[in-house]
C-alpha atoms as a PDB file:
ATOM      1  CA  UNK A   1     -70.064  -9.597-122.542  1.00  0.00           C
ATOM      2  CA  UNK A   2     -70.877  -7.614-119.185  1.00  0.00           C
ATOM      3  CA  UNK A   3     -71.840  -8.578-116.493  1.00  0.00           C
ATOM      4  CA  UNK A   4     -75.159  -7.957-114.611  1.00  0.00           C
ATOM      5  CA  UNK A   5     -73.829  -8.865-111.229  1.00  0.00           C
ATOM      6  CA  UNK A   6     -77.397 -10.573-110.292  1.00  0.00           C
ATOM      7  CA  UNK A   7     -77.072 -14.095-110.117  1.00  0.00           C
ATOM      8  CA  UNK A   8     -73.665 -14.057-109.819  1.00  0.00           C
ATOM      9  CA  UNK A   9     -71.309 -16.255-107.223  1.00  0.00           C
ATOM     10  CA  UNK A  10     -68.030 -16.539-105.904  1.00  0.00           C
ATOM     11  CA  UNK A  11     -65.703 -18.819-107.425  1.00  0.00           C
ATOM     12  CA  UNK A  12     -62.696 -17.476-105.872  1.00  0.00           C
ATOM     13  CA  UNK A  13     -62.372 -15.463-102.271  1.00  0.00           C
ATOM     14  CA  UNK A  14     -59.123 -13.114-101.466  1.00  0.00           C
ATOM     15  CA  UNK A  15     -57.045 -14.501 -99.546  1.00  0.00           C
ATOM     16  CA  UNK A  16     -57.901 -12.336 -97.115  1.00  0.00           C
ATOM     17  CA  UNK A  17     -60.849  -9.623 -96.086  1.00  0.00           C
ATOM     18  CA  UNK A  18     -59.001  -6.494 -96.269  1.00  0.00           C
ATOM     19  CA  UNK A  19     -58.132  -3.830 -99.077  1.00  0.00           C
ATOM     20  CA  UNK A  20     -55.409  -5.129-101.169  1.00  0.00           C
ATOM     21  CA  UNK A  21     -55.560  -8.461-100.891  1.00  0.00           C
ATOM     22  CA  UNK A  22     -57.025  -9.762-104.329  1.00  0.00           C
ATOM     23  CA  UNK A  23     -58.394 -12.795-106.063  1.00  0.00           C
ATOM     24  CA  UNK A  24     -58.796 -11.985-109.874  1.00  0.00           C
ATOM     25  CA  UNK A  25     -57.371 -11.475-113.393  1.00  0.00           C
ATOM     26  CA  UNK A  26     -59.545 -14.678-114.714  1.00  0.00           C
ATOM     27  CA  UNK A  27     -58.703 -16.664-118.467  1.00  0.00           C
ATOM     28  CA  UNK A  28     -60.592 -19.568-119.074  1.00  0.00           C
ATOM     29  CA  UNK A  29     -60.871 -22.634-121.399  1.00  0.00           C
ATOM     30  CA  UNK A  30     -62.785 -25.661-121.536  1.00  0.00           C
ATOM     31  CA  UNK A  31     -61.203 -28.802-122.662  1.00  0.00           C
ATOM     32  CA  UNK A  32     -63.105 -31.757-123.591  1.00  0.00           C
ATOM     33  CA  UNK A  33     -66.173 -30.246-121.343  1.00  0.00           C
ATOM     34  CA  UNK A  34     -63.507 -29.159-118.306  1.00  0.00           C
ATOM     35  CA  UNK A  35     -63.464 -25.636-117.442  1.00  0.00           C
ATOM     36  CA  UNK A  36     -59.884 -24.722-116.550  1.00  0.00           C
ATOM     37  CA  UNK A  37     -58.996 -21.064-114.815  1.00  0.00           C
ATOM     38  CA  UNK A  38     -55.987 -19.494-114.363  1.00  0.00           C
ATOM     39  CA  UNK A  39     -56.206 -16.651-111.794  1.00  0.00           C
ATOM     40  CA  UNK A  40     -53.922 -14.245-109.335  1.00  0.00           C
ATOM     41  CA  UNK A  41     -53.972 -14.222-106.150  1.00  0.00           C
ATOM     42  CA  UNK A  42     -52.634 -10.888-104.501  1.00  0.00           C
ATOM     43  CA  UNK A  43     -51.690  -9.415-101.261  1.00  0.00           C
ATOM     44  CA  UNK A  44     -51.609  -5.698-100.248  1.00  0.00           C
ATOM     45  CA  UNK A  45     -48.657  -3.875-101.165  1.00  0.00           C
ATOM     46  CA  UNK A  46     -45.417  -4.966 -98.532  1.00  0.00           C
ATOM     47  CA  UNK A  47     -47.365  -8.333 -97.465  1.00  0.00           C
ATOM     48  CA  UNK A  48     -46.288  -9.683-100.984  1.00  0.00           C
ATOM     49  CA  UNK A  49     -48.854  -7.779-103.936  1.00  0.00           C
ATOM     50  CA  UNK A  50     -49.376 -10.592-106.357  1.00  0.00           C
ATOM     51  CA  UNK A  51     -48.011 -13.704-104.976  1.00  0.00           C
ATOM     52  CA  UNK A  52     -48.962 -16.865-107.163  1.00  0.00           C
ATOM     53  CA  UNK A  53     -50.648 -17.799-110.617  1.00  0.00           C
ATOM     54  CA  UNK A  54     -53.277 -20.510-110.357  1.00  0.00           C
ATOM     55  CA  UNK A  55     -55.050 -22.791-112.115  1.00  0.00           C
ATOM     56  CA  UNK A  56     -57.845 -25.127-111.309  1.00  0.00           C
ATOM     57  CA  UNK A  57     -60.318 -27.294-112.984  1.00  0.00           C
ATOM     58  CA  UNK A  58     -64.306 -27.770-112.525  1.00  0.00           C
ATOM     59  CA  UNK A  59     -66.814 -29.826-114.376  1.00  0.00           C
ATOM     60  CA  UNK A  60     -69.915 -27.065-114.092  1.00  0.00           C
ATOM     61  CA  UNK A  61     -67.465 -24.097-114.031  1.00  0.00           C
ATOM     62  CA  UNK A  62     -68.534 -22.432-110.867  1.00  0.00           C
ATOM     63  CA  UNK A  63     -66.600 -24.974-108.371  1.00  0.00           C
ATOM     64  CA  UNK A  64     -62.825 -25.241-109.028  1.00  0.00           C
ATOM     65  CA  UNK A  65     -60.390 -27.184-107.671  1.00  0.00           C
ATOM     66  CA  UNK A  66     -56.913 -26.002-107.961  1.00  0.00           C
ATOM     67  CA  UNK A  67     -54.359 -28.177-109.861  1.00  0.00           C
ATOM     68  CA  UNK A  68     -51.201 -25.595-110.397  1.00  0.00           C
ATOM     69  CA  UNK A  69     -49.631 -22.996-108.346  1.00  0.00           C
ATOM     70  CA  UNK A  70     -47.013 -21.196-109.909  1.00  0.00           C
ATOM     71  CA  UNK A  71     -45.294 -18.833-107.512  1.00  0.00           C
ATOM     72  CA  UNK A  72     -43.369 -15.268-108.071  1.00  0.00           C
ATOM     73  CA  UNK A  73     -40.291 -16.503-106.770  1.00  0.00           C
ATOM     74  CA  UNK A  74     -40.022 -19.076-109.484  1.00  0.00           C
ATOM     75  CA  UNK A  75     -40.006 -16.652-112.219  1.00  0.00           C
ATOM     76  CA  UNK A  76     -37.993 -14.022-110.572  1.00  0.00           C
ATOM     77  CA  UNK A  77     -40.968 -11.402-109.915  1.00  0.00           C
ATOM     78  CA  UNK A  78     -41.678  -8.676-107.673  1.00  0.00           C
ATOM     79  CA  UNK A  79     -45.319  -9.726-108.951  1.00  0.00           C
ATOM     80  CA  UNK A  80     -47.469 -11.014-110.790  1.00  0.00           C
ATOM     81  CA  UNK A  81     -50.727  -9.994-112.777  1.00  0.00           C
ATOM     82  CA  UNK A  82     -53.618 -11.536-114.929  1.00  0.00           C
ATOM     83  CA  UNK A  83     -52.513 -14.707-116.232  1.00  0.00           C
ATOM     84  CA  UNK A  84     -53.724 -15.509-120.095  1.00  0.00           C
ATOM     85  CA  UNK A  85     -54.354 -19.413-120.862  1.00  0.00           C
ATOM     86  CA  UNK A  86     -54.629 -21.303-124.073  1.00  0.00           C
ATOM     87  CA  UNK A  87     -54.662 -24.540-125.288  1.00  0.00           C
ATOM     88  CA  UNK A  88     -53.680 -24.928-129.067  1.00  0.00           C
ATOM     89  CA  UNK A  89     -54.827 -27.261-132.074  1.00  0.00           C
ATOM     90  CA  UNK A  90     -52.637 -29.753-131.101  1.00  0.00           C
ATOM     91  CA  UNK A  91     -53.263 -29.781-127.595  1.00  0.00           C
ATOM     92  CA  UNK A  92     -50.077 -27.571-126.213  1.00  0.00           C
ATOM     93  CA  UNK A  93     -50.983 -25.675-123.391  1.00  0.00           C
ATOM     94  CA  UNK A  94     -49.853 -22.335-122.792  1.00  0.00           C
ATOM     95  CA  UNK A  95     -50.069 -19.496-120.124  1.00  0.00           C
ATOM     96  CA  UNK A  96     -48.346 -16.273-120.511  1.00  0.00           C
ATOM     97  CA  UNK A  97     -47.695 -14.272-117.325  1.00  0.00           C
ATOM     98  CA  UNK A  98     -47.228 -10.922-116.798  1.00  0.00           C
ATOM     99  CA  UNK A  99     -44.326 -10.757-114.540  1.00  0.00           C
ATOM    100  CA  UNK A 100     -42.969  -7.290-112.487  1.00  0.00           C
ATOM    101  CA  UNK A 101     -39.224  -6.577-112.388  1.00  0.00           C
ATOM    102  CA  UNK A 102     -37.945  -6.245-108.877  1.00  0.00           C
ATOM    103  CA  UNK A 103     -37.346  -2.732-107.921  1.00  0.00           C
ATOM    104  CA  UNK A 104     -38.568  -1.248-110.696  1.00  0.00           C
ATOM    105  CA  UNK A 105     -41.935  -0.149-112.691  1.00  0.00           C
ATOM    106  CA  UNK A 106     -41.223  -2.356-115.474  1.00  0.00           C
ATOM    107  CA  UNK A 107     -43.672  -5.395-116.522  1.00  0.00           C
ATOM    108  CA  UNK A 108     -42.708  -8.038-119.025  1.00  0.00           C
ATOM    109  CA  UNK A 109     -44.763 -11.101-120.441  1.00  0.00           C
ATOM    110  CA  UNK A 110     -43.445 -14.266-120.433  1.00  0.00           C
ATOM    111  CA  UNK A 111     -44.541 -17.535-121.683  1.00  0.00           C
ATOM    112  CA  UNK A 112     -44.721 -21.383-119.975  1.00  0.00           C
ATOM    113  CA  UNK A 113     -46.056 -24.161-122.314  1.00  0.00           C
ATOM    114  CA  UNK A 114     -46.183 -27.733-121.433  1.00  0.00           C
ATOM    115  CA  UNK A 115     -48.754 -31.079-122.853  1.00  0.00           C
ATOM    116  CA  UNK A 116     -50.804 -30.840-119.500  1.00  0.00           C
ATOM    117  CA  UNK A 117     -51.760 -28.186-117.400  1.00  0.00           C
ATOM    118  CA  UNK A 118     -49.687 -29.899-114.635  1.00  0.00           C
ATOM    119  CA  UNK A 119     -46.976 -29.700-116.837  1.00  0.00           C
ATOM    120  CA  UNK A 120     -46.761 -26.270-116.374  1.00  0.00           C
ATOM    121  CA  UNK A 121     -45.527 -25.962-112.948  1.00  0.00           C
ATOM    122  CA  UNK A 122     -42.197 -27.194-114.206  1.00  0.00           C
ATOM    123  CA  UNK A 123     -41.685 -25.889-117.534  1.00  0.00           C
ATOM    124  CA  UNK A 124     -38.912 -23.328-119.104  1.00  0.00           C
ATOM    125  CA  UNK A 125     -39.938 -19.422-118.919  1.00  0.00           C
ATOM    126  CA  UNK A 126     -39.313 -17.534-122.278  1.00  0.00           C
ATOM    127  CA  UNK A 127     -39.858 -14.358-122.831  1.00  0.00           C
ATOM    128  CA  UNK A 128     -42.064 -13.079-125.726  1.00  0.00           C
ATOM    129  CA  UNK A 129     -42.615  -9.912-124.392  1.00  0.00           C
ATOM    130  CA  UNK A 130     -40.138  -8.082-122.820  1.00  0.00           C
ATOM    131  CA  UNK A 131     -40.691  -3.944-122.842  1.00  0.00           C
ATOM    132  CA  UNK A 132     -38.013  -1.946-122.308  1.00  0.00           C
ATOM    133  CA  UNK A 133     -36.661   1.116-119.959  1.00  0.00           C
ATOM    134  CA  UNK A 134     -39.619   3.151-121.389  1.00  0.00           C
ATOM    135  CA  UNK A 135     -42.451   1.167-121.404  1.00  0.00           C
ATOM    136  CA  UNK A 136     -43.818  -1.618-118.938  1.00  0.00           C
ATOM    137  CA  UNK A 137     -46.498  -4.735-120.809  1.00  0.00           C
ATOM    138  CA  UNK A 138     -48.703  -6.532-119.337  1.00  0.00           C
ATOM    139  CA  UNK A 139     -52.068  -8.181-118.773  1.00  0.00           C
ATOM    140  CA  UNK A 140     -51.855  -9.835-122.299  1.00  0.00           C
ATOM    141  CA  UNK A 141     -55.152 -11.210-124.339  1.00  0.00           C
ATOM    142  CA  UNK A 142     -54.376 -13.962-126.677  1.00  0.00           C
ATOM    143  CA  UNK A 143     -56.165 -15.647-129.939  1.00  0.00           C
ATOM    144  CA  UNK A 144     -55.630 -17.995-132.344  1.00  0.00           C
ATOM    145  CA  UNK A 145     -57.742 -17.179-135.446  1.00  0.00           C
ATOM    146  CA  UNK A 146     -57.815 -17.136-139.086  1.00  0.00           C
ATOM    147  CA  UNK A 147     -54.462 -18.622-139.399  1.00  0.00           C
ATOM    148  CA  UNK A 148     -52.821 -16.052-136.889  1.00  0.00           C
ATOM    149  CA  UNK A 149     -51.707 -15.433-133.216  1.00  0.00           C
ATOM    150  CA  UNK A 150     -53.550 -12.115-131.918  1.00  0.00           C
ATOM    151  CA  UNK A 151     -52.250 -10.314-128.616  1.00  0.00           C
ATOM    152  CA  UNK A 152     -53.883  -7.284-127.357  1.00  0.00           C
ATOM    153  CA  UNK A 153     -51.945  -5.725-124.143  1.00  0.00           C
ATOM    154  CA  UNK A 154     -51.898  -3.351-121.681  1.00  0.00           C
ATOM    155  CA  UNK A 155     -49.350  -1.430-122.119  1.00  0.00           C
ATOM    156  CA  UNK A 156     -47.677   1.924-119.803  1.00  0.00           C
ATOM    157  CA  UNK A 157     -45.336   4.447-120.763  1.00  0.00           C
ATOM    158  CA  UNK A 158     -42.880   4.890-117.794  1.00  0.00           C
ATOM    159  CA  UNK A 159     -41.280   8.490-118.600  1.00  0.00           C
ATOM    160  CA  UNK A 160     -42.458   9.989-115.801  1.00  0.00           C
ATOM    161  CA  UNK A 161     -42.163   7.742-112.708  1.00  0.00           C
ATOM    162  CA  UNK A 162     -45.142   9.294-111.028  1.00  0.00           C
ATOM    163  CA  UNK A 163     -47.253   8.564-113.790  1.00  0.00           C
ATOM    164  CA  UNK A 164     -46.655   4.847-114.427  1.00  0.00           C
ATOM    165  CA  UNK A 165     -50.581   3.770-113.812  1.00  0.00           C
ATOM    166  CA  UNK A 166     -51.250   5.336-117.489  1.00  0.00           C
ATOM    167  CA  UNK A 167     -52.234   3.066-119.946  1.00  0.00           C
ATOM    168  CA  UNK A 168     -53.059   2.215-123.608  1.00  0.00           C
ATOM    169  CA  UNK A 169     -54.031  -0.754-125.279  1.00  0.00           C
ATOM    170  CA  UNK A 170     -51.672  -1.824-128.292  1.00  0.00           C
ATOM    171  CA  UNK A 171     -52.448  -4.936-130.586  1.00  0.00           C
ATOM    172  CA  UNK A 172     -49.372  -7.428-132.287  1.00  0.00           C
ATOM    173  CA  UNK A 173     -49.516 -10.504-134.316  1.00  0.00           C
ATOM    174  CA  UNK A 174     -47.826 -13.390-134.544  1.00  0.00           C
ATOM    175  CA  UNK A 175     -47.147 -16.744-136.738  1.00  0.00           C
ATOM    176  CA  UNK A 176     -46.534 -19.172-133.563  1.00  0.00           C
ATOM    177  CA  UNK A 177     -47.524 -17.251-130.743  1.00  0.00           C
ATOM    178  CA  UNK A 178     -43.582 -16.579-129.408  1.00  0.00           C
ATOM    179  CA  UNK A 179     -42.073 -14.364-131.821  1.00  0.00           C
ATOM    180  CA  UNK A 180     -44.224 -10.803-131.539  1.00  0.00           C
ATOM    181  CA  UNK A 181     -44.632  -8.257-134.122  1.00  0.00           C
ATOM    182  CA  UNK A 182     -46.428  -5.202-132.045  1.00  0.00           C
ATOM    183  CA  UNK A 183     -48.919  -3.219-134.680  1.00  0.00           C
ATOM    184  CA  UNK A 184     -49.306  -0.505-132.881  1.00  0.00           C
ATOM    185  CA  UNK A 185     -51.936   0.995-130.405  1.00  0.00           C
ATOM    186  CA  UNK A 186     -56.028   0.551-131.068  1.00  0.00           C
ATOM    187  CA  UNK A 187     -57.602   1.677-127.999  1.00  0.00           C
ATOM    188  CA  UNK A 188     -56.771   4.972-125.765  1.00  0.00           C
ATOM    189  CA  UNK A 189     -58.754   6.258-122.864  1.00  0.00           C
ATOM    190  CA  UNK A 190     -61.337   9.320-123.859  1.00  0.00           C
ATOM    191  CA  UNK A 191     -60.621  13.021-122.675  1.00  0.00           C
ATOM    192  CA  UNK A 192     -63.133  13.470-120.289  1.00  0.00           C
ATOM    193  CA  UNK A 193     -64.937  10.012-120.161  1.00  0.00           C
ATOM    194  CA  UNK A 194     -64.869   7.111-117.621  1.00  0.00           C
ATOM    195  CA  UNK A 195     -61.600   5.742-118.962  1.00  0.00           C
ATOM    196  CA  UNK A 196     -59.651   8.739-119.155  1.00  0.00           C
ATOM    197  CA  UNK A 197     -56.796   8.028-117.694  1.00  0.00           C
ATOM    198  CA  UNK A 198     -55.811   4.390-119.060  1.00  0.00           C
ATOM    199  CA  UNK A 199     -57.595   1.218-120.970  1.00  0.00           C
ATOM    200  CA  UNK A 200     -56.914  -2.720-120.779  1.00  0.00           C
ATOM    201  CA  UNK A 201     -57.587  -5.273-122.621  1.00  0.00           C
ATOM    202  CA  UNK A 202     -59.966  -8.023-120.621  1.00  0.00           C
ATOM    203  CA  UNK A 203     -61.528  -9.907-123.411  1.00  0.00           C
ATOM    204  CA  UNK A 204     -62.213 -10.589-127.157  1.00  0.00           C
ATOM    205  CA  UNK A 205     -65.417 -11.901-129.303  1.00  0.00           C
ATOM    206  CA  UNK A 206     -64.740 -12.439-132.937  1.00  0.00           C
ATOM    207  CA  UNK A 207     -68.019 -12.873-134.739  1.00  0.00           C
ATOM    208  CA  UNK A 208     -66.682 -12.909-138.680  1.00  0.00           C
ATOM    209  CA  UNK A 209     -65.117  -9.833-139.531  1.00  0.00           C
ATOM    210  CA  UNK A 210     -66.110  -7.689-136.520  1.00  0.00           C
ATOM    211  CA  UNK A 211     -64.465  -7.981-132.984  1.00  0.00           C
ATOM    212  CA  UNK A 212     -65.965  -6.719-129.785  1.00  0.00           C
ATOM    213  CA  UNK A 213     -63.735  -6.296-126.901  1.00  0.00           C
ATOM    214  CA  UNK A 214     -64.265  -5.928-123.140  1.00  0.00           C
ATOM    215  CA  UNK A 215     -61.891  -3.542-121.678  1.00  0.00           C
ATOM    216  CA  UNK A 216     -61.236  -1.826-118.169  1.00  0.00           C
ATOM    217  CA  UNK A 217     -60.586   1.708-117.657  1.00  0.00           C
ATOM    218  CA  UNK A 218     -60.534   4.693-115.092  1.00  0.00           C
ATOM    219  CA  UNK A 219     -61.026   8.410-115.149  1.00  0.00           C
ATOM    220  CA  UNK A 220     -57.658   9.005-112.438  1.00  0.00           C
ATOM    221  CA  UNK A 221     -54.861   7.935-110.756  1.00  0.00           C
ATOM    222  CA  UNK A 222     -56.573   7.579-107.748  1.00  0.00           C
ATOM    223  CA  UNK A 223     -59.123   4.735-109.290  1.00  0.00           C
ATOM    224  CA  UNK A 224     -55.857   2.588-109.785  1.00  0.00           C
ATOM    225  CA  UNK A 225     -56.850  -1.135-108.679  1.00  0.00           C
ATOM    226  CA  UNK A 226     -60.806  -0.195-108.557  1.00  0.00           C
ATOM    227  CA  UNK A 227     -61.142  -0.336-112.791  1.00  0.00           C
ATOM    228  CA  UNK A 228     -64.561  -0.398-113.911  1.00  0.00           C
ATOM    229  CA  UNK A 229     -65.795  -2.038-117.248  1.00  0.00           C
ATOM    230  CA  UNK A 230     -67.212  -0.653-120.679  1.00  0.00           C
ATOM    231  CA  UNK A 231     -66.904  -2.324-124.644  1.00  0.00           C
ATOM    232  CA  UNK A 232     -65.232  -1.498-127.489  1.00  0.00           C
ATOM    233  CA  UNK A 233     -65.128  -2.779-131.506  1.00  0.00           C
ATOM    234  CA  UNK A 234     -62.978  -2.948-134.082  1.00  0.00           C
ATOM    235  CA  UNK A 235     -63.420  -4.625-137.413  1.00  0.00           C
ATOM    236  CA  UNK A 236     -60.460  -6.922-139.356  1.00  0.00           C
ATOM    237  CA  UNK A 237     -59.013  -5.946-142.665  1.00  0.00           C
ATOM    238  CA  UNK A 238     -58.110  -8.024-145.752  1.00  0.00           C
ATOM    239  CA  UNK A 239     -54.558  -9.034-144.547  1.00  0.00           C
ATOM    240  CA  UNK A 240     -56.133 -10.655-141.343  1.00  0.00           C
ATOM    241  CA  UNK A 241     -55.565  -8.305-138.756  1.00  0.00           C
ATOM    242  CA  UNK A 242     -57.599  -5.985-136.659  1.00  0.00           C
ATOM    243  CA  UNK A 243     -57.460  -2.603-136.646  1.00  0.00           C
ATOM    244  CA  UNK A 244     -58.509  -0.023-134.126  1.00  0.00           C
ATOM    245  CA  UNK A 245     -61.311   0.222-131.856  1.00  0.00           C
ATOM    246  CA  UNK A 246     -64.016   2.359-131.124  1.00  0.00           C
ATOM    247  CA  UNK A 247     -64.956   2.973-127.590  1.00  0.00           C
ATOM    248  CA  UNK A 248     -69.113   2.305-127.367  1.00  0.00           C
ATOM    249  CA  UNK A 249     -70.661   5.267-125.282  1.00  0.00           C
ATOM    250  CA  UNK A 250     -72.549   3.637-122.780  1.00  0.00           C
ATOM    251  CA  UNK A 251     -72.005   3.470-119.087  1.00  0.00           C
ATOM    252  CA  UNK A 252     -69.215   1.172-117.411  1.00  0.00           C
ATOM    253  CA  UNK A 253     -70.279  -1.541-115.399  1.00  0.00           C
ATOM    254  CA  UNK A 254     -68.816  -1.749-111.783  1.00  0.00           C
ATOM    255  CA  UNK A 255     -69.100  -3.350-108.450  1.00  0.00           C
ATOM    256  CA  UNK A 256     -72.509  -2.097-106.660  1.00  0.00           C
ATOM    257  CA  UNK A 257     -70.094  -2.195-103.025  1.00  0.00           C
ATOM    258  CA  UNK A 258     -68.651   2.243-102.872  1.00  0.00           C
ATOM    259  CA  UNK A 259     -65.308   1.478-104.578  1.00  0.00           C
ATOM    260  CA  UNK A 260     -67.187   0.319-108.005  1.00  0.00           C
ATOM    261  CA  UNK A 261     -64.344  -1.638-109.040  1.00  0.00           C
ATOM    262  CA  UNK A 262     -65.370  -4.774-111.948  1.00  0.00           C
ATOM    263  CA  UNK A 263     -62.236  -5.514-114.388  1.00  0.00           C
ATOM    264  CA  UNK A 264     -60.548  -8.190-115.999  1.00  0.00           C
ATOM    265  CA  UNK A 265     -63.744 -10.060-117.666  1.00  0.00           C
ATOM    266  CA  UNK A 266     -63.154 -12.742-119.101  1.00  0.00           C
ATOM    267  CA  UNK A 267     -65.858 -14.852-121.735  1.00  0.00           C
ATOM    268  CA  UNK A 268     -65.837 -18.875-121.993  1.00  0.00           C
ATOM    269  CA  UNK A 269     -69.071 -20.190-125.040  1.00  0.00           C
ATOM    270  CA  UNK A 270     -69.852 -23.407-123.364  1.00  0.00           C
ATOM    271  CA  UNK A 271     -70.453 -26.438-125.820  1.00  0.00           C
ATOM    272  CA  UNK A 272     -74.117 -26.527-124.732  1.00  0.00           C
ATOM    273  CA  UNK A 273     -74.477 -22.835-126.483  1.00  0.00           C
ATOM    274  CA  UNK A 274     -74.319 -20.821-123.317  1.00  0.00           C
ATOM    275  CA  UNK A 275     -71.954 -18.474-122.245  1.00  0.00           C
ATOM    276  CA  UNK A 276     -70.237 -17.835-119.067  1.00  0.00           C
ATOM    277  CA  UNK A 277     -68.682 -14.895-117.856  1.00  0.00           C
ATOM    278  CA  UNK A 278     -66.248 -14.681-114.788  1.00  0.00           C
ATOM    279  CA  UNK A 279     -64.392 -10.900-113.838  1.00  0.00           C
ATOM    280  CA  UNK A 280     -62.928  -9.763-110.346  1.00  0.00           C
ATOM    281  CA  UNK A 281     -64.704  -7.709-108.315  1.00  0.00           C
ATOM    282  CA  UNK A 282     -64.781  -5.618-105.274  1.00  0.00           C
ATOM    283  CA  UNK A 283     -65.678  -6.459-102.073  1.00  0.00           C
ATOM    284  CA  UNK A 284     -67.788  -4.080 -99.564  1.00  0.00           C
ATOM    285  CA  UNK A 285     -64.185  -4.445 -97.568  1.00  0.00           C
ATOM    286  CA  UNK A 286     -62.072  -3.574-100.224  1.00  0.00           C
ATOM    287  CA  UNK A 287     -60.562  -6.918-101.366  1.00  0.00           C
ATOM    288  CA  UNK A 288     -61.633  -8.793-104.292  1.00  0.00           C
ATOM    289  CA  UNK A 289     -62.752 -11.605-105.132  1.00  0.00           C
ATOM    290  CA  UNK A 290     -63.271 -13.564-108.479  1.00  0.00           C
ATOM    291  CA  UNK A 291     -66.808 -13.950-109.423  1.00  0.00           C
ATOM    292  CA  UNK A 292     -68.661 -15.672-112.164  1.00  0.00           C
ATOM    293  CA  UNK A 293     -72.496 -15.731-113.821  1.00  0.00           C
ATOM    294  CA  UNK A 294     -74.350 -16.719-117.134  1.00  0.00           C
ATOM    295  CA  UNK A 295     -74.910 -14.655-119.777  1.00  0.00           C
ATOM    296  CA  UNK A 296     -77.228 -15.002-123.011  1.00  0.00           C
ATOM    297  CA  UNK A 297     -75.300 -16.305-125.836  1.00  0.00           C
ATOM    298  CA  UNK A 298     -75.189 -14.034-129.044  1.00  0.00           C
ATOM    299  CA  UNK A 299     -74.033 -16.879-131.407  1.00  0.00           C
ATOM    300  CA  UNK A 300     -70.909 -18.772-132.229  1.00  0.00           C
ATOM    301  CA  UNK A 301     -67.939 -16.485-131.369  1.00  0.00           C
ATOM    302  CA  UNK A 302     -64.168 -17.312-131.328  1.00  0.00           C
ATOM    303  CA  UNK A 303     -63.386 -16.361-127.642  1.00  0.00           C
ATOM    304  CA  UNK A 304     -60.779 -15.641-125.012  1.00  0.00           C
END
């Protein structure tokens, strides 16, 4: 579920070569042997920070074309973040978007579901997730498995206003994927390790009862934007849920350019048995772009 880097390529550039401006926050699905990815596309901070939501479709999942833009304006956003998207068992598509409250450091989630992915661009915003004065969500990781919705989030305290890049990752479940019941929170960052200061969720594997996730995290507040990438694993217990997660002690993976930054991984099992990972990444110029490369396939995993 990490990536090596070699043999990579660039699916997505930043809009343009300079610190700030971002292309990234990857979730992908393949329908019917399309690969669809829904991405953010970002400017520097007082140019516009995360402008638009994407999504575009390829047939060998390394050249996309767009099909969807979904702007900030439309939902009311100061910005926006990683998109999640999912298709469900009766062929509903759905992309939750973590949207920034103007003016403030509050993040919410909300949710856009339509029959096509075109369908999108025009549908109804609900909210699902909405925080409160005290705590800001995004960045959400979705699953439908075993008979229930699974939603792992970042999520930041905002008591003290010049600490608002903290974060934890907290877990909820659901029966239809709209109404959230939050369980509480399974992953924190490690005193002294990598990911001191803050985890997020990037991506999940569920192989039975055990789930591996891919997760970003940072050591300071001065590594904000320039996450790096490590694992984690949990296990699910007899009423269908998973519990917490345990951190694996090995390096993160990063960018090999000086800033290191590699976050936001997200894992797509092909129907020919491989597996394809795509992440955003940091440029030698600062800006990132979205990048993706195979990986060896570990078996048949329920993945998002």
């Amino acid at each position: 579920m990490l990536p090596r880097w070699e043999g990579s390529s660039v699916v997505v550039a930043p809009p343009e070569p300079k610190p700030g401006a971002w292309a990234g926050g990857p979730s992908v699905v393949v329908v019917d042997g399309v690969v669809y990815l829904a991405y953010r596309l970002r400017k520097p901070i007082g140019e516009g920070r995360g402008f638009a939501n994407m999504i575009a479709r390829s047939d060998d999942g390394v050249m996309f074309t767009p099909v969807v833009e979904i702007h900030k304006d439309r939902l009311g956003g100061a910005s926006l973040e990683r998109p999640c998207l999912v298709v469900t068992d009766d062929g509903t598509w759905r992309l939750y978007l973590s949207v920034a409250t103007r003016e403030t450091k509050h993040w919410q989630v909300v949710l856009l579901e339509a029959s096509s992915p075109e369908g999108l661009a025009a549908a109804t915003p609900l909210t699902v997730l909405p925080g409160d004065e005290n705590t800001a969500v995004k960045d959400p990781v979705v699953l439908h498995d075993g008979g229930q919705w699974h939603l792992w989030a970042s999520v930041h305290p905002l008591d003290d206003p010049n600490a608002t890049d903290r974060m934890t990752v907290d877990y909820a479940t659901s029966e239809n994927g709209h109404e959230w019941t939050w369980r509480g929170t399974v992953l924190r960052g490690r005193e002294h390790a990598w990911d001191s200061r803050g985890v997020r969720p990037a991506a999940v594997t569920v192989d039975g009862e055990t789930l591996i996730m891919a997760y970003d995290g940072r050591d300071s507040a001065e590594a904000n934007w320039e996450e790096r990438s490590g694992l984690a694993r949990g296990t699910r217990g007899p009423d269908g849920r998973f519990g917490e997660l345990t951190a694996d002690e090995i390096p993160p993976v990063g960018s090999p350019w000086s800033l290191g930054g590699l976050r936001y991984i997200s894992v797509l099992d092909l129907p020919d048995g491989s597996r394809r990972l795509y992440y955003e990444s940091t440029r030698p110029d600062g800006s990132h772009e979205l990048r993706t490369e195979l990986a060896a396939h570990n078996g048949h995993c329920a993945v998002t």
